[in-house]
PDB file of N, CA and C in Angstrom:
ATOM      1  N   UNK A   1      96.410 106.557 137.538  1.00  0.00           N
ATOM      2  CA  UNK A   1      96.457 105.119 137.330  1.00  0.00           C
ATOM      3  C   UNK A   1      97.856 104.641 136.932  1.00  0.00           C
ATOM      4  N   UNK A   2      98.232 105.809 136.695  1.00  0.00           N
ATOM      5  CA  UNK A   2     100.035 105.248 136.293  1.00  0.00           C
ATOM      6  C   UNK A   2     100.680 104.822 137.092  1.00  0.00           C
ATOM      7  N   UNK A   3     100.488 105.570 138.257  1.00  0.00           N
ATOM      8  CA  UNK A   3     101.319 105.435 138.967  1.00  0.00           C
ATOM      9  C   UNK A   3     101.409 104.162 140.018  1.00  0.00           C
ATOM     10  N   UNK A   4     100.117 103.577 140.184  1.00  0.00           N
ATOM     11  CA  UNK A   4      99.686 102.870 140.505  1.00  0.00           C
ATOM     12  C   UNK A   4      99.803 101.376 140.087  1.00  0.00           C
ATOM     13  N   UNK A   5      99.735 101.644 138.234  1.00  0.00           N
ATOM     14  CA  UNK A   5     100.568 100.300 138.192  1.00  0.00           C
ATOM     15  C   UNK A   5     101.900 100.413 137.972  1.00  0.00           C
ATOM     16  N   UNK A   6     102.731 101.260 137.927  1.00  0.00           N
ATOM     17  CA  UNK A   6     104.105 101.146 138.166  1.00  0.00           C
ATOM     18  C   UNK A   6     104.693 100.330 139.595  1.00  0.00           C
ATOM     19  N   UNK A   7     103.881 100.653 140.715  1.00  0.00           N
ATOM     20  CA  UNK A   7     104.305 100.611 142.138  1.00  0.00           C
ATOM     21  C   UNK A   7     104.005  99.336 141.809  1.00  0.00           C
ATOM     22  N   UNK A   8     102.987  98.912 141.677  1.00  0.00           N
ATOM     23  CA  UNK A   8     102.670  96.997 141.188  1.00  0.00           C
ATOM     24  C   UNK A   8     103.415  96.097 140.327  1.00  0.00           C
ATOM     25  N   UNK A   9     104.127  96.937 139.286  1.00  0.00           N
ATOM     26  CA  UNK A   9     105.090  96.563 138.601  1.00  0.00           C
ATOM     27  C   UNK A   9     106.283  96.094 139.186  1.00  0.00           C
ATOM     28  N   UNK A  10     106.682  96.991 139.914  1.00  0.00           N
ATOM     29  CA  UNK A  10     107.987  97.216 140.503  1.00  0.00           C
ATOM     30  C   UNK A  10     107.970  96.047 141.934  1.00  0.00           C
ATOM     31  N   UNK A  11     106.398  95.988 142.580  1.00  0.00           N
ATOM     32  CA  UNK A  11     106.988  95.015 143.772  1.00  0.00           C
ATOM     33  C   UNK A  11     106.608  93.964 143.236  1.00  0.00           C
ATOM     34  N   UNK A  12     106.290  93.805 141.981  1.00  0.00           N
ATOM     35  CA  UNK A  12     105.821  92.137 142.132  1.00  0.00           C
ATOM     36  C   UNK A  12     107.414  91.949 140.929  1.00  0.00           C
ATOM     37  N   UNK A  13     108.690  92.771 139.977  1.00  0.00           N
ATOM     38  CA  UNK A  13     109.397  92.497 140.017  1.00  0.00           C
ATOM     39  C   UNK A  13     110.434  92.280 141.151  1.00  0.00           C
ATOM     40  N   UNK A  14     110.583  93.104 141.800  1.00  0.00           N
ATOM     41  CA  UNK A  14     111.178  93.117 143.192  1.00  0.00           C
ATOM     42  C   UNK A  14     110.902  91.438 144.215  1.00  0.00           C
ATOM     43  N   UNK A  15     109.375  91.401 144.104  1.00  0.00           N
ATOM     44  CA  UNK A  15     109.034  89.732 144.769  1.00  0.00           C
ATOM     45  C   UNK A  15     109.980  88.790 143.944  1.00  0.00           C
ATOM     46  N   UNK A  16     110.240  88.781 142.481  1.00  0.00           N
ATOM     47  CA  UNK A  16     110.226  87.691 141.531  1.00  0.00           C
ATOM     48  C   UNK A  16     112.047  87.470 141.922  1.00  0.00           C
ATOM     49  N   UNK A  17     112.878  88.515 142.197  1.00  0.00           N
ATOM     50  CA  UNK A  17     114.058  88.889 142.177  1.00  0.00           C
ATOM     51  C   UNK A  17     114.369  87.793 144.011  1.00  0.00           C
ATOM     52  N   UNK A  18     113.195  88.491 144.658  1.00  0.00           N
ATOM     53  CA  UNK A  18     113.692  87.877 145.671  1.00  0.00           C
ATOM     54  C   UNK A  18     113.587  86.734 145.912  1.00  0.00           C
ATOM     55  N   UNK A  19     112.274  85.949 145.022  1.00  0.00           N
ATOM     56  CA  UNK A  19     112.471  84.564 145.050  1.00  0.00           C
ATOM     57  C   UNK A  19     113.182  83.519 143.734  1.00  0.00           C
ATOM     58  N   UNK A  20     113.976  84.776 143.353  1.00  0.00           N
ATOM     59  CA  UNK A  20     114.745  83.707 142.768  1.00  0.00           C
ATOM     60  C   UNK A  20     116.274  83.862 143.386  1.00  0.00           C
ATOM     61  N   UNK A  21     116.866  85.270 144.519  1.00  0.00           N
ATOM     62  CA  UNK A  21     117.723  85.109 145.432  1.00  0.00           C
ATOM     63  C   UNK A  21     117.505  83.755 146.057  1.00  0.00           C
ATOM     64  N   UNK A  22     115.941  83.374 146.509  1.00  0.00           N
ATOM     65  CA  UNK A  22     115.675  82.508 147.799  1.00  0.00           C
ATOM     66  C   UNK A  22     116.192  81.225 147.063  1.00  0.00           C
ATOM     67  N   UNK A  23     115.982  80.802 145.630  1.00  0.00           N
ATOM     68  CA  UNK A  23     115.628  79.650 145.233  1.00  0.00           C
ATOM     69  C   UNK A  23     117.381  79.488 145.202  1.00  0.00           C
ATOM     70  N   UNK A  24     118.629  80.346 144.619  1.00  0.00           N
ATOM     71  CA  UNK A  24     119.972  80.451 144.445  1.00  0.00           C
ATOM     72  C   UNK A  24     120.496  79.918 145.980  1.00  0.00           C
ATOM     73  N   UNK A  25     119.663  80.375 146.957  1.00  0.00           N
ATOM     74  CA  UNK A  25     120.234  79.914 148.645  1.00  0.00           C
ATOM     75  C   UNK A  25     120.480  78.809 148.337  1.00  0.00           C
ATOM     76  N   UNK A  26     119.518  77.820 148.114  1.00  0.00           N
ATOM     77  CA  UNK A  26     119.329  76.405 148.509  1.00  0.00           C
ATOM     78  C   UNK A  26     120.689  75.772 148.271  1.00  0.00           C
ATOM     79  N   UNK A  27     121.450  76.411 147.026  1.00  0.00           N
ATOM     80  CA  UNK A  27     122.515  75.670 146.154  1.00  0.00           C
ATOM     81  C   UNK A  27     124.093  75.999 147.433  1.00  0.00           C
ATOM     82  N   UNK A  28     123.902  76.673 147.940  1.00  0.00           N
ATOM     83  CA  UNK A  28     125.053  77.151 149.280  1.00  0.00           C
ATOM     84  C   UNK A  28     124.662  76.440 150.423  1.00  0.00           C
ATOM     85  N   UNK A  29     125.800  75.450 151.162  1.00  0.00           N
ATOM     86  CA  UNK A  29     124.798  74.967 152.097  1.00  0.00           C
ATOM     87  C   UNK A  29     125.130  76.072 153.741  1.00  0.00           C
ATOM     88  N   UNK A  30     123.992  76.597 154.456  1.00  0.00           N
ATOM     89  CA  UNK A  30     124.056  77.259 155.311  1.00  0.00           C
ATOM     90  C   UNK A  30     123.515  78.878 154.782  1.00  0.00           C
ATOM     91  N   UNK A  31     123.211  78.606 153.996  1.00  0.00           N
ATOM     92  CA  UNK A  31     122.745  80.075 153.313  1.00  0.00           C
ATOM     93  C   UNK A  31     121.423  80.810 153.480  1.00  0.00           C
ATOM     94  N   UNK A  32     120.262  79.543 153.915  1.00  0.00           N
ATOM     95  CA  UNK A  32     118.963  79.644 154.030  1.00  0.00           C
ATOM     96  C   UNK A  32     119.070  80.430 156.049  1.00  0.00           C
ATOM     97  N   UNK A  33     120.028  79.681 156.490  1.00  0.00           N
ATOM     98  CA  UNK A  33     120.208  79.714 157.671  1.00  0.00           C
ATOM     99  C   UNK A  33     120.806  81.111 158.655  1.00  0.00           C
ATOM    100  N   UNK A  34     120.839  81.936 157.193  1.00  0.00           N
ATOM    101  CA  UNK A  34     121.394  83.335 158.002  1.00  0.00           C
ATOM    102  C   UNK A  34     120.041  84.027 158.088  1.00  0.00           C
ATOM    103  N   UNK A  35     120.550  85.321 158.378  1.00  0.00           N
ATOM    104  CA  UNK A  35     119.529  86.246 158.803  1.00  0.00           C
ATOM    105  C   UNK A  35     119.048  86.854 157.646  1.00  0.00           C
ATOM    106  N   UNK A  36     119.447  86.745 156.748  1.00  0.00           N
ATOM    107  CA  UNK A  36     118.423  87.259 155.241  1.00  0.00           C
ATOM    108  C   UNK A  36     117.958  85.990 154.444  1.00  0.00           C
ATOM    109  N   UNK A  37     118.472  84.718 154.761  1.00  0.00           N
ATOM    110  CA  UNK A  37     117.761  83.166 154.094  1.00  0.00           C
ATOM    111  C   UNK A  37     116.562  83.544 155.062  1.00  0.00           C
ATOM    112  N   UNK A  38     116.451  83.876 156.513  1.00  0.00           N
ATOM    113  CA  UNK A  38     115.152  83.568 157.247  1.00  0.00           C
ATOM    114  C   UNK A  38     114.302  84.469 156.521  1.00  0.00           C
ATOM    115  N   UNK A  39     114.922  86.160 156.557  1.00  0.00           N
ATOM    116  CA  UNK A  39     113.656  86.752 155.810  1.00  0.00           C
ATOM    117  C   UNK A  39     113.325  86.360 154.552  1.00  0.00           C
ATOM    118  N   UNK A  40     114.144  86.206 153.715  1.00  0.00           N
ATOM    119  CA  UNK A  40     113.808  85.586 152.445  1.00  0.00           C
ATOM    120  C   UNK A  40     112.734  84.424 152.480  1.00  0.00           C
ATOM    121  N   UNK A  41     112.606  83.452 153.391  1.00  0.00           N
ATOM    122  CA  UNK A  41     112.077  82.424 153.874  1.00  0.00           C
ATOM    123  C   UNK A  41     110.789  82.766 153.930  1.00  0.00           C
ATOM    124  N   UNK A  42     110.549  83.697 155.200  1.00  0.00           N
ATOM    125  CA  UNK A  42     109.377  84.225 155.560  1.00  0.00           C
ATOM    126  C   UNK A  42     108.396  85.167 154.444  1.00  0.00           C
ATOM    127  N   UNK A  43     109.143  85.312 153.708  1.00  0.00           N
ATOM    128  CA  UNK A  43     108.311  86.516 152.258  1.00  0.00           C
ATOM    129  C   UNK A  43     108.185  85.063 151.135  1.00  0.00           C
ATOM    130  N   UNK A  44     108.890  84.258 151.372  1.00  0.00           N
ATOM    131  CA  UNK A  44     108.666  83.509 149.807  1.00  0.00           C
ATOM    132  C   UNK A  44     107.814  82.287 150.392  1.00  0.00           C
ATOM    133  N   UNK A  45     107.945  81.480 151.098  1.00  0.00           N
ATOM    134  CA  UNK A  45     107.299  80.351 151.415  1.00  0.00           C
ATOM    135  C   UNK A  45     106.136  80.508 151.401  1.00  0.00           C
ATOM    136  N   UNK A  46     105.494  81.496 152.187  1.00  0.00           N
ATOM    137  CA  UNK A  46     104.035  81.344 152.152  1.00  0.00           C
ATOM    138  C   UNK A  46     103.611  81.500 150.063  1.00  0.00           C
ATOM    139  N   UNK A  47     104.065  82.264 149.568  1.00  0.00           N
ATOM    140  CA  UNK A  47     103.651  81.938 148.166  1.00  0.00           C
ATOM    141  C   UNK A  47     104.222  80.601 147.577  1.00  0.00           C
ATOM    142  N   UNK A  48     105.520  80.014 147.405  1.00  0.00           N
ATOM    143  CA  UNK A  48     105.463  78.738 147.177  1.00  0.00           C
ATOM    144  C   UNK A  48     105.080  77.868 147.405  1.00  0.00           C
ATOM    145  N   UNK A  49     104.536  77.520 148.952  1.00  0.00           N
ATOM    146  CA  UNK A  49     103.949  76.569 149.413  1.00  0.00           C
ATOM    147  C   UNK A  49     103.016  75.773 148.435  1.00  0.00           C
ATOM    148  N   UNK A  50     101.598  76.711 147.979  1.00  0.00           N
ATOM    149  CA  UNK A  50     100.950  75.811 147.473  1.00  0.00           C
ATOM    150  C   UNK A  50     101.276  75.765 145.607  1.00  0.00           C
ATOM    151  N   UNK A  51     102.573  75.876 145.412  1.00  0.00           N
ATOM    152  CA  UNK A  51     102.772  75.525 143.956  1.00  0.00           C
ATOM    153  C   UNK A  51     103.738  74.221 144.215  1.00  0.00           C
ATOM    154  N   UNK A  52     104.090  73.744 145.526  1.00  0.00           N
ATOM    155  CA  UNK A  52     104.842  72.898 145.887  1.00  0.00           C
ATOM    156  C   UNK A  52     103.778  71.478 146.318  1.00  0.00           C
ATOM    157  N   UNK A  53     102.266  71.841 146.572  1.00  0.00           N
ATOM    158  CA  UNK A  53     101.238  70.793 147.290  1.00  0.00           C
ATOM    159  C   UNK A  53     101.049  70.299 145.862  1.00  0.00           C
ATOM    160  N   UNK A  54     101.424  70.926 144.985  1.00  0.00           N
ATOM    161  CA  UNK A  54     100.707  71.265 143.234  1.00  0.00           C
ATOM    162  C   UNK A  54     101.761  69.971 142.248  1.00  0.00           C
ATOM    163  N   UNK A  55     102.806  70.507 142.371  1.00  0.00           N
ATOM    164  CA  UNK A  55     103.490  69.942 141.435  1.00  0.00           C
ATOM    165  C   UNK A  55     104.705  69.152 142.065  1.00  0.00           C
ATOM    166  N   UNK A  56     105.039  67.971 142.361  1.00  0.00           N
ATOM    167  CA  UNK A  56     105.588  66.786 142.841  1.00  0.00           C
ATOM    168  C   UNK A  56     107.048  67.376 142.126  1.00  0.00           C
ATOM    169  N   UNK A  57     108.163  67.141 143.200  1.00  0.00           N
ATOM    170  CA  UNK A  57     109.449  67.597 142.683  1.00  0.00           C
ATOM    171  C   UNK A  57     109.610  66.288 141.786  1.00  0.00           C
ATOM    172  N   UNK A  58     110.292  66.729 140.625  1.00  0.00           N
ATOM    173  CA  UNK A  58     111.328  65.369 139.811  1.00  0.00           C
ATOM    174  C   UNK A  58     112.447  64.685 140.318  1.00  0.00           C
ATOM    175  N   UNK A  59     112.509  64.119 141.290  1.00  0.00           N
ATOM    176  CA  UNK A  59     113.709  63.607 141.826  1.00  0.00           C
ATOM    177  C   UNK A  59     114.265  64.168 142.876  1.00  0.00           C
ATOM    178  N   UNK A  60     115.006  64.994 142.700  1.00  0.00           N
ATOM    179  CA  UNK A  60     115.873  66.027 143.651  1.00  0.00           C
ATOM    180  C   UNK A  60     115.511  67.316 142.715  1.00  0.00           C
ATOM    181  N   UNK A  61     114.558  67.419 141.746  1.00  0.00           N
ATOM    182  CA  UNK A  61     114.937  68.976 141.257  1.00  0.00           C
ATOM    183  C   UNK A  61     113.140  69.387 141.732  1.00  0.00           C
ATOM    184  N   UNK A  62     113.255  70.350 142.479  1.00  0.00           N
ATOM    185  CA  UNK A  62     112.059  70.739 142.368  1.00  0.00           C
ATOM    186  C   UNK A  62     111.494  71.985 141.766  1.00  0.00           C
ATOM    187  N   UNK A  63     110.633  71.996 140.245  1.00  0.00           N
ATOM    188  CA  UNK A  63     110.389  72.822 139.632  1.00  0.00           C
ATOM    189  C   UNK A  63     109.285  73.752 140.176  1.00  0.00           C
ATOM    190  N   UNK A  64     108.498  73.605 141.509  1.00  0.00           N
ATOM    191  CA  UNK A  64     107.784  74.534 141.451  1.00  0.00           C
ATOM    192  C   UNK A  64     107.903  75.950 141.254  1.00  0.00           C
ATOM    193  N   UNK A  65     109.021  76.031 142.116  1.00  0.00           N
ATOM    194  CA  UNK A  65     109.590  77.772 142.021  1.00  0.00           C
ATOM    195  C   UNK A  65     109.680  78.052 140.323  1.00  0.00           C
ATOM    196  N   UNK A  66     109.839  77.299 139.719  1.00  0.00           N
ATOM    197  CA  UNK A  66     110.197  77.909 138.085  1.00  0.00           C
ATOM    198  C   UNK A  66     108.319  78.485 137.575  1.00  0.00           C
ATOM    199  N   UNK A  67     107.729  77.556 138.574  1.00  0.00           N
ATOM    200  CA  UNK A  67     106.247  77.642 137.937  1.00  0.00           C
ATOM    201  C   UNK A  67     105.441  79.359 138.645  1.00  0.00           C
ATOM    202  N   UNK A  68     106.310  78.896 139.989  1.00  0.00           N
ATOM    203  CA  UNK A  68     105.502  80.228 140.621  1.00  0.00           C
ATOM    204  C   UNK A  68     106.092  81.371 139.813  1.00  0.00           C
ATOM    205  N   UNK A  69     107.383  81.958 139.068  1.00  0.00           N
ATOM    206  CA  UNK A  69     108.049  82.829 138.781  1.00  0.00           C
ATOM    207  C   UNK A  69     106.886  82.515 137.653  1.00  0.00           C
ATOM    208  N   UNK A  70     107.004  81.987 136.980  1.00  0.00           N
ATOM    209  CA  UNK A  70     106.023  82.186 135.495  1.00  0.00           C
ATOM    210  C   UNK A  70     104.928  82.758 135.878  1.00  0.00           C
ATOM    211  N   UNK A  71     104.178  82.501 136.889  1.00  0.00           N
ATOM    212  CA  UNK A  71     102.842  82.864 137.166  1.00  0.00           C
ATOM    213  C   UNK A  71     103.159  84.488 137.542  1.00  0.00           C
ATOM    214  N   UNK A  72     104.144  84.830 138.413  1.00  0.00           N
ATOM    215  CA  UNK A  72     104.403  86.182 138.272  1.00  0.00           C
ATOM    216  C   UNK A  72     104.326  87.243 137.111  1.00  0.00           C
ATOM    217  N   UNK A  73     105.430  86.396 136.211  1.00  0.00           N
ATOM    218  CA  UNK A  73     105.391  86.660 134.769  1.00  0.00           C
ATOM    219  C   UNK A  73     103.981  87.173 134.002  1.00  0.00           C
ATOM    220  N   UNK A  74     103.039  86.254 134.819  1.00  0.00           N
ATOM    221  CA  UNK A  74     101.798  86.585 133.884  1.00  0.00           C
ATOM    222  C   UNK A  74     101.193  87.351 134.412  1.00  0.00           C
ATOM    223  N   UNK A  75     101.222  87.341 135.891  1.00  0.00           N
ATOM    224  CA  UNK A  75     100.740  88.546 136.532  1.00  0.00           C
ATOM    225  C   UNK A  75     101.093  89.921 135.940  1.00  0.00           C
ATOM    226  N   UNK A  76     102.355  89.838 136.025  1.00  0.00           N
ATOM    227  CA  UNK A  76     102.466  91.290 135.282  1.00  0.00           C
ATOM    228  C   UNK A  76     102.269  91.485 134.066  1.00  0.00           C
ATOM    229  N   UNK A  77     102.282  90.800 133.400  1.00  0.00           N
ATOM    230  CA  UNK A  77     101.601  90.827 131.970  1.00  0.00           C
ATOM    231  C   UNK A  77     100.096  91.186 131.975  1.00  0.00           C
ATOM    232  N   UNK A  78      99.165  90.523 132.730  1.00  0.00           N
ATOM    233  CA  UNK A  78      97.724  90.671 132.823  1.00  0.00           C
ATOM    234  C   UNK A  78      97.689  92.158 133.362  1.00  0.00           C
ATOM    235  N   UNK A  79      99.024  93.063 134.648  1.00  0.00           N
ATOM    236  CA  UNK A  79      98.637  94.298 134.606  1.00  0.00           C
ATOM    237  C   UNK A  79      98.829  94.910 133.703  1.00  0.00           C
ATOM    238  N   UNK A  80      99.892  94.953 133.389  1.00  0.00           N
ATOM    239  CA  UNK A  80     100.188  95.589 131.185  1.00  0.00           C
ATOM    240  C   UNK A  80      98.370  95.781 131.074  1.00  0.00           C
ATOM    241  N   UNK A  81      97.575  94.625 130.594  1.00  0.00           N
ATOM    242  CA  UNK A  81      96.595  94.264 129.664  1.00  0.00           C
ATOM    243  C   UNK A  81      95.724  95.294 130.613  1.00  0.00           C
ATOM    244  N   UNK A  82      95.448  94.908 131.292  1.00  0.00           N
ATOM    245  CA  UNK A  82      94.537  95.424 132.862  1.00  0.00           C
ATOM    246  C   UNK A  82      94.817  97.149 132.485  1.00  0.00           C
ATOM    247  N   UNK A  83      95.643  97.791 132.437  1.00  0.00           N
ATOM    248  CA  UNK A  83      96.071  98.972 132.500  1.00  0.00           C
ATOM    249  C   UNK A  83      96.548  99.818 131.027  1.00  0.00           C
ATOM    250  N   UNK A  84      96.212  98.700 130.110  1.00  0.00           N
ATOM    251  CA  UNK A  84      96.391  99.635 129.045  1.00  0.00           C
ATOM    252  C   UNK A  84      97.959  99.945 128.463  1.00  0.00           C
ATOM    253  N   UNK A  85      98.916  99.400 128.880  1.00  0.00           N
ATOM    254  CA  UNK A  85     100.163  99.317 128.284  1.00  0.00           C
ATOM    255  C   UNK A  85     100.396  98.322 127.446  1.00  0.00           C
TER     256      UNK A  85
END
């Protein structure tokens, strides 16, 4: 079982890393537009999407991504709990 949540540990830090690379693109303009903004694109959007139907950007800042990373956050926290660490 260790090992098991380690590997869960590790890609859902690994996810959190890459969508906060994705969220750093936006601030470069042409950055989303290379060949690692697309993959980045394609792995993160489908999970942001619906924290974006969810929570209405403030102006020009849009906080969902801060919300989806938290929810990660707790994800891995709930495996901690889940697993006994």
């Amino acid at each position: 079982m260790g090992q098991l949540y380690t590997i869960l540990f590790y890609a859902i830090e690994i996810y959190s890393f890459a969508l906060i690379a994705y969220i750093l693109m936006s601030w470069f303009p042409g950055a989303r537009e290379s060949s690692f903004g697309s993959f980045l694109a394609r792995i993160c959007e489908p999970y942001l999407e619906p924290f974006r139907k969810i929570i209405p950007p403030l102006g020009m800042i849009d906080i969902s991504p801060l919300v989806a990373i938290l929810v990660l956050n707790f994800a891995t926290r709930g495996l901690a709990v889940l697993f006994g660490y």
